[in-house]
PDB file of N, CA and C in Angstrom:
ATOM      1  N   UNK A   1       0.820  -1.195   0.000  1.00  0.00           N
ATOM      2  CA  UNK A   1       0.000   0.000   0.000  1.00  0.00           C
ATOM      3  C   UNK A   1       0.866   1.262   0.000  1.00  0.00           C
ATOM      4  N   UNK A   2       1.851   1.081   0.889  1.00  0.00           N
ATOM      5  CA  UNK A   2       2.524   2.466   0.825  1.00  0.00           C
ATOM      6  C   UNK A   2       3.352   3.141  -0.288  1.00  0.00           C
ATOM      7  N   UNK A   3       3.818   1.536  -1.392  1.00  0.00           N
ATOM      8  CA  UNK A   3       4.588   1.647  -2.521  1.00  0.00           C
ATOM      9  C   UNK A   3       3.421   2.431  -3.214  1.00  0.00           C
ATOM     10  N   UNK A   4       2.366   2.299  -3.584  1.00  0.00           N
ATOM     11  CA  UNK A   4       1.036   2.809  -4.298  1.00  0.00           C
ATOM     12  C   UNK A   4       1.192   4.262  -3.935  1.00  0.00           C
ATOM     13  N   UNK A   5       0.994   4.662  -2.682  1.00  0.00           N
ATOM     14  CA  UNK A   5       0.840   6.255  -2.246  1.00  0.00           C
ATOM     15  C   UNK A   5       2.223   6.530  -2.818  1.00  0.00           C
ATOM     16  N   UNK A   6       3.386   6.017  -2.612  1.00  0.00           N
ATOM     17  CA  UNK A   6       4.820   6.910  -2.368  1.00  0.00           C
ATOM     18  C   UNK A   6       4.992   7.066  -4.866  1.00  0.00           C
ATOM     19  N   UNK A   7       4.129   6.307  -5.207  1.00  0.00           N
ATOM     20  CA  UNK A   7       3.792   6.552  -6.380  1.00  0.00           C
ATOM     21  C   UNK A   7       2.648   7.368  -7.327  1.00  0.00           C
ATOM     22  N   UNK A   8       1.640   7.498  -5.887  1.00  0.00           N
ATOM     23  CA  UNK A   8       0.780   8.604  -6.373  1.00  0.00           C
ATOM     24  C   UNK A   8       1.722   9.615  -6.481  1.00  0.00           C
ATOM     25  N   UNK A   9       2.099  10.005  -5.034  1.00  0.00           N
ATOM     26  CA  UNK A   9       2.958  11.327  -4.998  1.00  0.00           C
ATOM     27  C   UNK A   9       4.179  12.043  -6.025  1.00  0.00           C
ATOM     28  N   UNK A  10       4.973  10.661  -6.350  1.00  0.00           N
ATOM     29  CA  UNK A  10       5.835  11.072  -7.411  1.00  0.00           C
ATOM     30  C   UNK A  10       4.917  11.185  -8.843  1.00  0.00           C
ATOM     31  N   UNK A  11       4.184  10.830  -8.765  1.00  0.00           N
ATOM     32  CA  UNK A  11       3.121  10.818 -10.506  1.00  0.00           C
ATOM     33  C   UNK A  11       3.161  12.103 -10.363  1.00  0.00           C
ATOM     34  N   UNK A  12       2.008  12.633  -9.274  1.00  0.00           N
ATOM     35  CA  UNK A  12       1.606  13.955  -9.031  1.00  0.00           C
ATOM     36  C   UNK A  12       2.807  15.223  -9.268  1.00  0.00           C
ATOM     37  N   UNK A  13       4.068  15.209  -8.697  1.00  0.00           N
ATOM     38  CA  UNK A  13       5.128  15.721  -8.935  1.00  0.00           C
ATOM     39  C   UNK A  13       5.449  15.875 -10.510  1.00  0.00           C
ATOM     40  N   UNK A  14       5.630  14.952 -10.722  1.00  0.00           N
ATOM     41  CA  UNK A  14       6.096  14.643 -12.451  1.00  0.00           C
ATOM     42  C   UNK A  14       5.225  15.203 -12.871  1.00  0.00           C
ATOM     43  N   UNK A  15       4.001  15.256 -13.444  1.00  0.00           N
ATOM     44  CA  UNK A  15       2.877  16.189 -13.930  1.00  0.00           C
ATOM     45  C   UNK A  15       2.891  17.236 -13.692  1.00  0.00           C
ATOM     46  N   UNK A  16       3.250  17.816 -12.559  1.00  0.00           N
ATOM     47  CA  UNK A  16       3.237  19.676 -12.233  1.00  0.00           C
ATOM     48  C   UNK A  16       4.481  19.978 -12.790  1.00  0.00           C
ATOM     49  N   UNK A  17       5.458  19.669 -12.855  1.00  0.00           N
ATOM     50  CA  UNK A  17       6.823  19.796 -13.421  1.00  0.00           C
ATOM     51  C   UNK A  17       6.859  19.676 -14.486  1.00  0.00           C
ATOM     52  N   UNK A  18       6.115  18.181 -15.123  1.00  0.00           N
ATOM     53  CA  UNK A  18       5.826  18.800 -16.818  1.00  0.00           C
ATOM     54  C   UNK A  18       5.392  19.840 -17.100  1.00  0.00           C
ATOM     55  N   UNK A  19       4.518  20.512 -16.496  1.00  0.00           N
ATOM     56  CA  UNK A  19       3.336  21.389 -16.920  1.00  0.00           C
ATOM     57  C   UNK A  19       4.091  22.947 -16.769  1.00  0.00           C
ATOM     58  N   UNK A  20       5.181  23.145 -15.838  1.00  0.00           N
ATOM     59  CA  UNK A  20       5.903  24.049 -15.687  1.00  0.00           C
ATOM     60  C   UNK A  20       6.780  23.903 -17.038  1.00  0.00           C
ATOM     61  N   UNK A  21       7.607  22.552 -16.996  1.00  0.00           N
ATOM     62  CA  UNK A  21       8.598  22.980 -18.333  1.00  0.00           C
ATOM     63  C   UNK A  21       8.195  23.174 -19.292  1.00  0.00           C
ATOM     64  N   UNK A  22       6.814  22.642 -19.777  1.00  0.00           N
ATOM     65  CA  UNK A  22       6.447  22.976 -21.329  1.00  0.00           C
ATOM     66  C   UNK A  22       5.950  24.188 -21.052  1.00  0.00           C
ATOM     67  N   UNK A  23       5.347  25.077 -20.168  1.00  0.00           N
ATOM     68  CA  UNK A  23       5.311  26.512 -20.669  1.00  0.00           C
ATOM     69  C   UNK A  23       6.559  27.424 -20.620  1.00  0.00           C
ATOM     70  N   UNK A  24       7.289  26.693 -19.718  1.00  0.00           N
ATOM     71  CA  UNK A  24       9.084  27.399 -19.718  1.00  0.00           C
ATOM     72  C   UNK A  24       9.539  27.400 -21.488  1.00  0.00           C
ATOM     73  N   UNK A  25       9.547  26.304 -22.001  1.00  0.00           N
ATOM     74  CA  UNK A  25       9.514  26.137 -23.198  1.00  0.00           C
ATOM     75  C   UNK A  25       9.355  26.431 -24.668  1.00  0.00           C
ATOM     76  N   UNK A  26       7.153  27.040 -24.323  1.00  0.00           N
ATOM     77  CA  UNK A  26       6.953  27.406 -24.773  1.00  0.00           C
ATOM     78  C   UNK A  26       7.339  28.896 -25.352  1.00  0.00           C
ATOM     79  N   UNK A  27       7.690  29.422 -23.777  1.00  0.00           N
ATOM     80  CA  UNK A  27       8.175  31.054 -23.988  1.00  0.00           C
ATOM     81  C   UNK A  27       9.814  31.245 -24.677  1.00  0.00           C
ATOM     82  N   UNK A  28      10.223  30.138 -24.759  1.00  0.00           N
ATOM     83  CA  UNK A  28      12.085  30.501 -25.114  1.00  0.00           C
ATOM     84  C   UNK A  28      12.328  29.328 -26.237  1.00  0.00           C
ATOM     85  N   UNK A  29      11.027  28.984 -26.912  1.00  0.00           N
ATOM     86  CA  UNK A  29      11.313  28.074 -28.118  1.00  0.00           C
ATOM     87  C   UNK A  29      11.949  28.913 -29.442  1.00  0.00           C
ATOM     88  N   UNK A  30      11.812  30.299 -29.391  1.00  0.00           N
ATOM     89  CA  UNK A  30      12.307  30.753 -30.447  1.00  0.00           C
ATOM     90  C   UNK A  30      13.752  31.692 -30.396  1.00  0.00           C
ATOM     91  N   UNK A  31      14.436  31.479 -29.006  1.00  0.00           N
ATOM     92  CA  UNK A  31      15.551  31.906 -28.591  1.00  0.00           C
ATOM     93  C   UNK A  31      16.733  30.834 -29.083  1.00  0.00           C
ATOM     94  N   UNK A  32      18.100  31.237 -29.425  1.00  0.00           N
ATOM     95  CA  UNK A  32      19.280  30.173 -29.620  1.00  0.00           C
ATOM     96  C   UNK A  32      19.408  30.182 -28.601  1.00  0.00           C
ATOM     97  N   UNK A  33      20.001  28.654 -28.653  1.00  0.00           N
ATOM     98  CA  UNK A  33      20.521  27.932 -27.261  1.00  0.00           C
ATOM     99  C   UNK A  33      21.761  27.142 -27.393  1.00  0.00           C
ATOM    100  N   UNK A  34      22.467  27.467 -26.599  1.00  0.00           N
ATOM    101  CA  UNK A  34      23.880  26.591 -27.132  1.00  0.00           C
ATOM    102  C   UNK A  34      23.950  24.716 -26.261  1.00  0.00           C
ATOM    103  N   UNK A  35      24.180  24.318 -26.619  1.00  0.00           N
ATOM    104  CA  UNK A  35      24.746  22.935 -26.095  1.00  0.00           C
ATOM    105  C   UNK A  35      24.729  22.666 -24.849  1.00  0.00           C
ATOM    106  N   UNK A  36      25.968  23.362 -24.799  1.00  0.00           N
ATOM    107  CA  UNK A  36      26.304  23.302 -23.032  1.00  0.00           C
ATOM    108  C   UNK A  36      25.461  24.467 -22.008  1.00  0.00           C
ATOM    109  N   UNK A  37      24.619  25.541 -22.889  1.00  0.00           N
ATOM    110  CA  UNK A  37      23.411  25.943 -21.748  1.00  0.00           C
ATOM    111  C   UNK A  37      22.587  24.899 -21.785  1.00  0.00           C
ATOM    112  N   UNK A  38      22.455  24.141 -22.737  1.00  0.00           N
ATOM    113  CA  UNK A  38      20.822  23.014 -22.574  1.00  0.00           C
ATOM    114  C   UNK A  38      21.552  21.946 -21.634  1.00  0.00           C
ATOM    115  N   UNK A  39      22.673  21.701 -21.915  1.00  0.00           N
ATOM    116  CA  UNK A  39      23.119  20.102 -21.217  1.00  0.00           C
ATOM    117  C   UNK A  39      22.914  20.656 -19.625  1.00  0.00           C
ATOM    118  N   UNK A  40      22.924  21.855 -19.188  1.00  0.00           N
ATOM    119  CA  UNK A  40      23.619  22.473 -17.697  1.00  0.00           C
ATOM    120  C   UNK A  40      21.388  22.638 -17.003  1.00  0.00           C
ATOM    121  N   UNK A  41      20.778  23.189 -18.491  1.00  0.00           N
ATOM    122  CA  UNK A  41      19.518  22.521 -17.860  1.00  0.00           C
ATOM    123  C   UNK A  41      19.284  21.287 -17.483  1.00  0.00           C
ATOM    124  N   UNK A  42      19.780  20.755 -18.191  1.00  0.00           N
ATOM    125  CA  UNK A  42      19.003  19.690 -17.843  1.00  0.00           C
ATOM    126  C   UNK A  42      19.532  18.770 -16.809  1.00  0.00           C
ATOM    127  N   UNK A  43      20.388  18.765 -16.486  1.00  0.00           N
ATOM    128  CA  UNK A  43      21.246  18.780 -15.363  1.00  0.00           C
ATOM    129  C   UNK A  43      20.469  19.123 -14.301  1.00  0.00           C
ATOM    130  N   UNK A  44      20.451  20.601 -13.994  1.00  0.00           N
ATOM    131  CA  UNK A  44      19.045  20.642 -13.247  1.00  0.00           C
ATOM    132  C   UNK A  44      18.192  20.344 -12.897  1.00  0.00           C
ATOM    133  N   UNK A  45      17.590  20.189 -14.250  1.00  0.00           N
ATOM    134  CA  UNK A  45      15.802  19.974 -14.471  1.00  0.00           C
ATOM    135  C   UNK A  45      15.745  18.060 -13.728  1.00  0.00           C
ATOM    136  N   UNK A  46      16.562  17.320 -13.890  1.00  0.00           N
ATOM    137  CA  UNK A  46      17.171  16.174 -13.790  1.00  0.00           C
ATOM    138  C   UNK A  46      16.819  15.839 -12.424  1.00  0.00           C
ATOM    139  N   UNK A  47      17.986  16.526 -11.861  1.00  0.00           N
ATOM    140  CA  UNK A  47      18.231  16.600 -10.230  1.00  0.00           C
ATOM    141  C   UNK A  47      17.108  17.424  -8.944  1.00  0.00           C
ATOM    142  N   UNK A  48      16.206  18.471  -9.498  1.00  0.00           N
ATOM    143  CA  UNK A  48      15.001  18.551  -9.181  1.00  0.00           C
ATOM    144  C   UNK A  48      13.814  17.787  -9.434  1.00  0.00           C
ATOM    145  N   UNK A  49      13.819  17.186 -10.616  1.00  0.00           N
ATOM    146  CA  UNK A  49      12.952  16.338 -10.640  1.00  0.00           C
ATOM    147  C   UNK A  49      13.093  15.024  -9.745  1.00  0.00           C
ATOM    148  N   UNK A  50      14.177  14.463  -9.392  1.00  0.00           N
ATOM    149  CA  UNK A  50      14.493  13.462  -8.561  1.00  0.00           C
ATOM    150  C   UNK A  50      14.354  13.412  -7.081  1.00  0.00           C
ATOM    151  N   UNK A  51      14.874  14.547  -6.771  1.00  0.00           N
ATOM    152  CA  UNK A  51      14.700  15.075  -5.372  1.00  0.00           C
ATOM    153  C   UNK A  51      13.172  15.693  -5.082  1.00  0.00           C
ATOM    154  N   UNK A  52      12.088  15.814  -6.307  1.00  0.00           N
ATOM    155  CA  UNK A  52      10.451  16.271  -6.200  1.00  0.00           C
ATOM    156  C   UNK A  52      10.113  15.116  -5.942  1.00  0.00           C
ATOM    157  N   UNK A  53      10.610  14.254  -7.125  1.00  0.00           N
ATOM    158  CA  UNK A  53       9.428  12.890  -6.820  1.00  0.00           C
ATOM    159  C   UNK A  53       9.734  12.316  -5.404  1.00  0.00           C
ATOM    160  N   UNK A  54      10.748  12.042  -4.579  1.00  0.00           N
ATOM    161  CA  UNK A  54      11.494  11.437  -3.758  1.00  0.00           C
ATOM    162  C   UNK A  54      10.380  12.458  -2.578  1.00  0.00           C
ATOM    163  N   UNK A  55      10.415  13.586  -2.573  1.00  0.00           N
ATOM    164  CA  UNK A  55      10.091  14.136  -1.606  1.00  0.00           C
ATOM    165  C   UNK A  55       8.458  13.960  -1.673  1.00  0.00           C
ATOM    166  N   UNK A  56       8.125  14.605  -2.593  1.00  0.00           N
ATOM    167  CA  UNK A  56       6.676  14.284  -2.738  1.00  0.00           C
ATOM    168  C   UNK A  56       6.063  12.823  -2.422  1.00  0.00           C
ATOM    169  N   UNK A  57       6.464  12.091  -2.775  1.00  0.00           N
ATOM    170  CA  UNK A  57       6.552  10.048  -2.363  1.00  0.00           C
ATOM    171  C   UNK A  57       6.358  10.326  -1.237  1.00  0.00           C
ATOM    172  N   UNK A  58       7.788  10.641  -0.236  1.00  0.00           N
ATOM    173  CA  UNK A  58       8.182  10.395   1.173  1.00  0.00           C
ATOM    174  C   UNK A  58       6.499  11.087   1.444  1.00  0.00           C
ATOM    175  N   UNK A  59       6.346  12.053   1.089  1.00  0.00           N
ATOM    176  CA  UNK A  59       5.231  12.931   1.656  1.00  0.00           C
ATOM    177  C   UNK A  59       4.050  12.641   2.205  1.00  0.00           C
ATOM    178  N   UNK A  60       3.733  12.258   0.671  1.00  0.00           N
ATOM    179  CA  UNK A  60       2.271  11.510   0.423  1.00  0.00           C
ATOM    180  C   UNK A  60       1.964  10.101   1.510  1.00  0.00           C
ATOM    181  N   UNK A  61       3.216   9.175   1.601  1.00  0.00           N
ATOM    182  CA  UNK A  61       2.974   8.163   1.944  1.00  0.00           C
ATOM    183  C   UNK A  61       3.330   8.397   4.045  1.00  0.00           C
ATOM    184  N   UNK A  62       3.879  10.011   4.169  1.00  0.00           N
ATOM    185  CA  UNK A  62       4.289   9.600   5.549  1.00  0.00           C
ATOM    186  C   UNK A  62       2.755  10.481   6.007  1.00  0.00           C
ATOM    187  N   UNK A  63       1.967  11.432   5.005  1.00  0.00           N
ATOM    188  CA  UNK A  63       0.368  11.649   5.425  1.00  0.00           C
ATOM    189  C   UNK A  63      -0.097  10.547   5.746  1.00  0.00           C
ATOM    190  N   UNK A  64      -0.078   9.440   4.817  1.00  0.00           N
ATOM    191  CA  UNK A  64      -0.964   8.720   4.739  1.00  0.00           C
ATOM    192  C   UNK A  64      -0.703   7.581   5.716  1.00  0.00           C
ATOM    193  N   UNK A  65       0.573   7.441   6.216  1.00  0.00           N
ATOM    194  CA  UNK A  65       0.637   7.045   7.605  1.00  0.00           C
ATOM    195  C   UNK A  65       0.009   7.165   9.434  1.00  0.00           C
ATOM    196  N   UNK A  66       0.562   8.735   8.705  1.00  0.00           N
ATOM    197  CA  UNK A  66      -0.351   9.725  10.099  1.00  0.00           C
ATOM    198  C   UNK A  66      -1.802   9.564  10.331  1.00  0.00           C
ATOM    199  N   UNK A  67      -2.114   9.623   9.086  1.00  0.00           N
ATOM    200  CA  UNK A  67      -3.899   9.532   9.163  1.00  0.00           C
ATOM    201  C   UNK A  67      -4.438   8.180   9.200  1.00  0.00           C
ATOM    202  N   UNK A  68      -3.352   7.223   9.123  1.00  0.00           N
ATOM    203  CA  UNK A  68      -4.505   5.819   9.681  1.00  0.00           C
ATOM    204  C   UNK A  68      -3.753   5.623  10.677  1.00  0.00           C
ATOM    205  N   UNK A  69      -2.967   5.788  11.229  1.00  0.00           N
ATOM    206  CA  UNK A  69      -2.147   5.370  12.428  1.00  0.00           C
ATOM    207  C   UNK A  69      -0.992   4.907  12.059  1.00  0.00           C
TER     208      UNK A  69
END
């Protein structure tokens, strides 16, 4: 059960974070971008996303602890 919640939570994460980068996206699709600025995003984008889902998981599933006991 708790693998289920600690996977709602990261779903939920991943979806708001998509929804942020494609309008990030949308606004700087017609800007040049060099290589090593995109590789240094994503780098980022990478390592926040890992540490969202992880946290959001822990989250979801340590609510959902609290509230049944």
């Amino acid at each position: 059960m708790n693998l289920g919640i600690f996977i709602i939570g990261a779903l939920t994460f991943i979806i708001a974070f998509s929804f942020f980068k494609f309008s990030a996206f949308r606004k700087t699709k017609n800007e040049q971008s060099s290589w090593p600025k995109l590789l240094s995003v994503f780098v980022v984008d990478y390592l926040v996303l890992v540490l969202g889902v992880l946290a959001s998981g822990i989250l979801f599933v340590s609510i959902f602890n609290i509230a049944h006991g």
